[in-house]
Protein backbone atom coordinates (compact mmCIF):
# COMPACT_ATOMS: atom_id res chain seq x y z
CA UNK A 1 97.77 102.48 122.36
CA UNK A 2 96.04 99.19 120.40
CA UNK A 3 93.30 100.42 118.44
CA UNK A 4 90.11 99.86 118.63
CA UNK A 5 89.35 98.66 115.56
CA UNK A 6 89.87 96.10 112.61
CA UNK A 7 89.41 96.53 109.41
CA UNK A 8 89.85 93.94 106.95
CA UNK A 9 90.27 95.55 103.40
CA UNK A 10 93.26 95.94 100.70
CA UNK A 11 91.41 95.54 97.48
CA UNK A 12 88.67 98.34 97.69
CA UNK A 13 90.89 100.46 99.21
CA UNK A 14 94.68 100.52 99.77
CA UNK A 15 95.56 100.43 103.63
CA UNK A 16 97.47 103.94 103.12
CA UNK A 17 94.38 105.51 101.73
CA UNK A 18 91.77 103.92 104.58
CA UNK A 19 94.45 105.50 107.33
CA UNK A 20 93.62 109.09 106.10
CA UNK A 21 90.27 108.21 107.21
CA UNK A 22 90.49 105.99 110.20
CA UNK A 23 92.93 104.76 112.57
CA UNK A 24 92.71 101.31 113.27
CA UNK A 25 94.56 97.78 112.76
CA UNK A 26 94.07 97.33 108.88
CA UNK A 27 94.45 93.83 107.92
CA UNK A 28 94.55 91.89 104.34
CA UNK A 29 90.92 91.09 102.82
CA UNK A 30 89.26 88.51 105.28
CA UNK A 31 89.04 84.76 105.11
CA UNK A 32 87.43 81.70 107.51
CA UNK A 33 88.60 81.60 111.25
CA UNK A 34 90.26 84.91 111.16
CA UNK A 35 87.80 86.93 113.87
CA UNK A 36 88.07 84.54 116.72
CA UNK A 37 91.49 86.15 117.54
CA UNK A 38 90.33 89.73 117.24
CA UNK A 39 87.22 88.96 119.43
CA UNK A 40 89.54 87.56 121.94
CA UNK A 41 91.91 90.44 121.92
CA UNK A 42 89.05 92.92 123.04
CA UNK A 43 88.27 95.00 119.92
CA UNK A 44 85.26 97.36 119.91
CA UNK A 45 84.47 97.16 116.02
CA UNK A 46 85.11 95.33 113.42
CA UNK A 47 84.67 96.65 109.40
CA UNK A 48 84.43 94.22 107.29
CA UNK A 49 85.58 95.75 103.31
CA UNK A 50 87.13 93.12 101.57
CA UNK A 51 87.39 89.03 102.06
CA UNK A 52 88.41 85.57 100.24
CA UNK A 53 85.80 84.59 97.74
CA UNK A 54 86.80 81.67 95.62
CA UNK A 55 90.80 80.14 95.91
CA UNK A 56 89.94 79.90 100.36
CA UNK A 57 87.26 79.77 102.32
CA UNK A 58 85.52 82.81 102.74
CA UNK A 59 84.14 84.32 106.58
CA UNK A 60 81.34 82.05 107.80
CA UNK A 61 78.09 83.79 109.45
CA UNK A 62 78.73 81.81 112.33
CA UNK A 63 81.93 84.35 113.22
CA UNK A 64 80.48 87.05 112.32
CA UNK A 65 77.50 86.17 114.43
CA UNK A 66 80.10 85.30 117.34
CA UNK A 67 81.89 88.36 117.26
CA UNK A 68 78.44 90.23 117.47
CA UNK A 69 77.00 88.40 120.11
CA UNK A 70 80.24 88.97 122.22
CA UNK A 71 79.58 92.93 121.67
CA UNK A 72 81.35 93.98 119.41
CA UNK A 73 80.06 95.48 116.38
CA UNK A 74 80.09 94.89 113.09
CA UNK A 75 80.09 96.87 110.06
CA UNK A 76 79.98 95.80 106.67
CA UNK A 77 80.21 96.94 102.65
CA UNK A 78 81.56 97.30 99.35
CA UNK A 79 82.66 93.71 98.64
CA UNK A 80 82.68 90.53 100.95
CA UNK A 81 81.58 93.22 103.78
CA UNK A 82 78.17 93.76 101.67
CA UNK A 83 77.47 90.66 100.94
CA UNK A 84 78.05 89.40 104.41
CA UNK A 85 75.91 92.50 105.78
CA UNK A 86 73.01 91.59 103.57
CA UNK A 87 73.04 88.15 104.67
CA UNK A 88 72.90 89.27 108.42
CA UNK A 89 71.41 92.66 108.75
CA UNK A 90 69.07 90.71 110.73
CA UNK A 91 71.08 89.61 113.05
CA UNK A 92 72.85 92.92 113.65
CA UNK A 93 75.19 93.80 111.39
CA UNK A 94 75.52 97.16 110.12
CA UNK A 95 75.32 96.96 106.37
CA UNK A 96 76.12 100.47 104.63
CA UNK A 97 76.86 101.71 101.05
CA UNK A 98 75.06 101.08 97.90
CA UNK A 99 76.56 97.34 97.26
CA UNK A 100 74.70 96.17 100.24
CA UNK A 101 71.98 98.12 99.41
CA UNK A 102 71.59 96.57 96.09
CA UNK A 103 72.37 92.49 97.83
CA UNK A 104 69.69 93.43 100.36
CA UNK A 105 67.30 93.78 97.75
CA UNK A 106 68.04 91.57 95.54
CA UNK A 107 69.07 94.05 92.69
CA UNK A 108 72.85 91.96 92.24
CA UNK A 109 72.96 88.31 93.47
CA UNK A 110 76.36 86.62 92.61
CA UNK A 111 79.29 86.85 94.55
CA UNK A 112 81.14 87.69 91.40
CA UNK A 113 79.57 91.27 91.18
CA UNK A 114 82.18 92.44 93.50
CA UNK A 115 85.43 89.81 92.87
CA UNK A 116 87.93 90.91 91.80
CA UNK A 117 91.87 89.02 90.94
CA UNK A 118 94.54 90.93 92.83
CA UNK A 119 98.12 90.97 93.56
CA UNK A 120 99.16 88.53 96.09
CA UNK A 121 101.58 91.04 97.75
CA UNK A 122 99.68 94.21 97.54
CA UNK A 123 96.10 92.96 97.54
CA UNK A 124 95.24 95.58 94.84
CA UNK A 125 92.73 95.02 92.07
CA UNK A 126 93.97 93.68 88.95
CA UNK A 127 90.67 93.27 87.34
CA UNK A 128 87.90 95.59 87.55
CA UNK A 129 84.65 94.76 89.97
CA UNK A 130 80.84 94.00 87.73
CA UNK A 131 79.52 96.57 89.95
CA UNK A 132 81.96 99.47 89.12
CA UNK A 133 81.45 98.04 85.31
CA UNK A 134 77.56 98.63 85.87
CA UNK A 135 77.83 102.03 87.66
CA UNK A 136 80.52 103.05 84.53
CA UNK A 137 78.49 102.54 81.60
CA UNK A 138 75.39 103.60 83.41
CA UNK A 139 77.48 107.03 83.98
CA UNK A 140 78.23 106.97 80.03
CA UNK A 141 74.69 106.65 78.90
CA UNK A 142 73.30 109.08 81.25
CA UNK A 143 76.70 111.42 79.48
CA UNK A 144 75.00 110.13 75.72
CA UNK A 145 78.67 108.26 75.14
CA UNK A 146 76.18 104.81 74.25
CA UNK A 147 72.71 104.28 73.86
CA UNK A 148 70.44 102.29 75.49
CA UNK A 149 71.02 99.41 73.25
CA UNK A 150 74.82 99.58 73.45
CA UNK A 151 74.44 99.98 77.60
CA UNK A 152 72.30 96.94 77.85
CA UNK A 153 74.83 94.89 75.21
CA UNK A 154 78.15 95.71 76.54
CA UNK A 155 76.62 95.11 80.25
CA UNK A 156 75.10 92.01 79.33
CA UNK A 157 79.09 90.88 78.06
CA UNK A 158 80.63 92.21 81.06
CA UNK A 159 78.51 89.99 83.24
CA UNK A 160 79.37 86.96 81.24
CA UNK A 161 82.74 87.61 81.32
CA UNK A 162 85.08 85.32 83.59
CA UNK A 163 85.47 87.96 86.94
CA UNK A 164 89.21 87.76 86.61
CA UNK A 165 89.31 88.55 83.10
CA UNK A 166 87.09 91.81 83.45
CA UNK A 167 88.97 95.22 82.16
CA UNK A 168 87.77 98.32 80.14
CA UNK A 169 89.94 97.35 77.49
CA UNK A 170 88.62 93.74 77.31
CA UNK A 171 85.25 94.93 77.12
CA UNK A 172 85.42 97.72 74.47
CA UNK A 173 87.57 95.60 72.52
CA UNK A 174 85.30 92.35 72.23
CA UNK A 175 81.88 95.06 72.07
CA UNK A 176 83.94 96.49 68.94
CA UNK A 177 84.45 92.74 67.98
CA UNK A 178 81.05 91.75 68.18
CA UNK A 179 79.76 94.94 66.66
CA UNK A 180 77.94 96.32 69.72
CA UNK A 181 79.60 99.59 69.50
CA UNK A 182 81.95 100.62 66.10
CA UNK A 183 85.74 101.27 66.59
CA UNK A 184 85.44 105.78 67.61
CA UNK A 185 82.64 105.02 69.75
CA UNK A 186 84.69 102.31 71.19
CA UNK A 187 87.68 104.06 71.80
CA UNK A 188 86.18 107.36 73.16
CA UNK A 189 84.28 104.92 75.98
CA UNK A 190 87.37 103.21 76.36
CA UNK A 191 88.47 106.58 77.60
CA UNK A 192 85.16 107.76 79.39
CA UNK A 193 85.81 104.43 81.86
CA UNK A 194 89.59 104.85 82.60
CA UNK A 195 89.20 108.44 83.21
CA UNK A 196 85.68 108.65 84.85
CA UNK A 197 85.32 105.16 86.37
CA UNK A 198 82.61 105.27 88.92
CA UNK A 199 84.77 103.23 91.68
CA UNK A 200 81.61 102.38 93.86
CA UNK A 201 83.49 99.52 95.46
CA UNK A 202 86.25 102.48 96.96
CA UNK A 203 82.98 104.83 97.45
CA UNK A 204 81.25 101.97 99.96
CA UNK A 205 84.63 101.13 101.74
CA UNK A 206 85.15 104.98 102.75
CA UNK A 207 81.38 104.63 104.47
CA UNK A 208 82.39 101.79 106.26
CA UNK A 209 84.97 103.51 107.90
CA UNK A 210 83.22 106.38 108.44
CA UNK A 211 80.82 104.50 109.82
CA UNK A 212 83.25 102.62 112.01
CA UNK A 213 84.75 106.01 112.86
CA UNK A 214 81.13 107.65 114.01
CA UNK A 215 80.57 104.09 116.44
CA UNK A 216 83.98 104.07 118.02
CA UNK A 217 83.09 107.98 118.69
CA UNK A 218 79.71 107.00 120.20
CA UNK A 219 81.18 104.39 122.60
């Protein structure tokens, strides 16, 4: 039986790991002109995780807005879903997680809070996402691993860092550099972040489909 759904996503959570959650037709992150197709085919719901930022065009409004207004709904977060959601909430998308959360409001801006570089084949993350940076060192000042100061420095660096070029190592290493943290403090956060990474991007992709799970329920 075709499912219901579509789910665009790959980079903020493998395909395997969204089917424990949801069955639907999971396809690679998103880019411009890709929904007409699925609108025409008849599908109930559409979640929206991941998309094409810089190298390709990147989903217009006007689909997403076309796909809604032919019924079907649409349910966005984590990466280009959030941003997308934040942008048309208004119009009837169904923004969830804390990344659209924080775009709604104007906490986060850029569309680089949430790129990430990934492997062409396997769409997974080779770099690591600003916002799971940000929700990271947060985690290890609220654990006293850095002080205020040392939060505030080593996120200021990590946001004007090159998004591909973003890593735990990378960061430590140039914050050890520049003397915003010395060399044990460095390497014990170093640790903190590969073993207790808050992955907020992977947390808002399982709401979304949840989300979509609960609607295709309801209908």
């Amino acid at each position: 039986m075709k499912a219901k759904a579509v789910v665009f996503a790959g980079s903020s959570i493998s395909h395997e790991d969204a089917r424990k959650i949801l069955e639907a037709n999971y396809q690679p992150p998103v880019k411009r002109f890709q929904l007409e197709k699925f609108i025409q085919k008849g599908y109930r719901v559409i979640g929206i995780v991941d998309g094409i930022f810089f190298d390709r065009a990147a989903v217009g409004h006007r689909e997403i807005i076309a796909a809604m207004d032919a019924g079907i709904k649409v349910v966005g977060g984590a990466s280009m879903g959030a941003l997308r959601a934040s942008e048309l909430d208004s119009h009837g998308m169904i923004g969830v997680g804390k990344i659209y959360g924080w775009y709604r409001d104007g906490v986060i801006e850029s569309d680089d809070e949430v790129a990430v570089s990934t492997n062409p084949d396997t769409f997974e993350s080779i770099s690591v996402p600003l916002v799971n940076m940000r929700e990271t060192l947060k985690a290890a000042l609220e654990a006293g691993m850095i002080n205020e100061k040392e939060h505030d420095e080593l996120l200021k660096l990590a946001i004007n860092t090159y998004y591909p070029d973003r890593s735990y190592l990378g960061l430590v290493k140039e914050g050890i550099k520049k003397g915003l943290v010395h060399e044990e403090k460095g390497n014990a956060l170093l640790n903190f972040c590969k073993n207790k990474e808050v992955d907020v991007k992977k947390e808002d992709a399982v709401l979304v489909l949840e989300t979509v799970k609960k609607l295709l329920e309801e209908s």
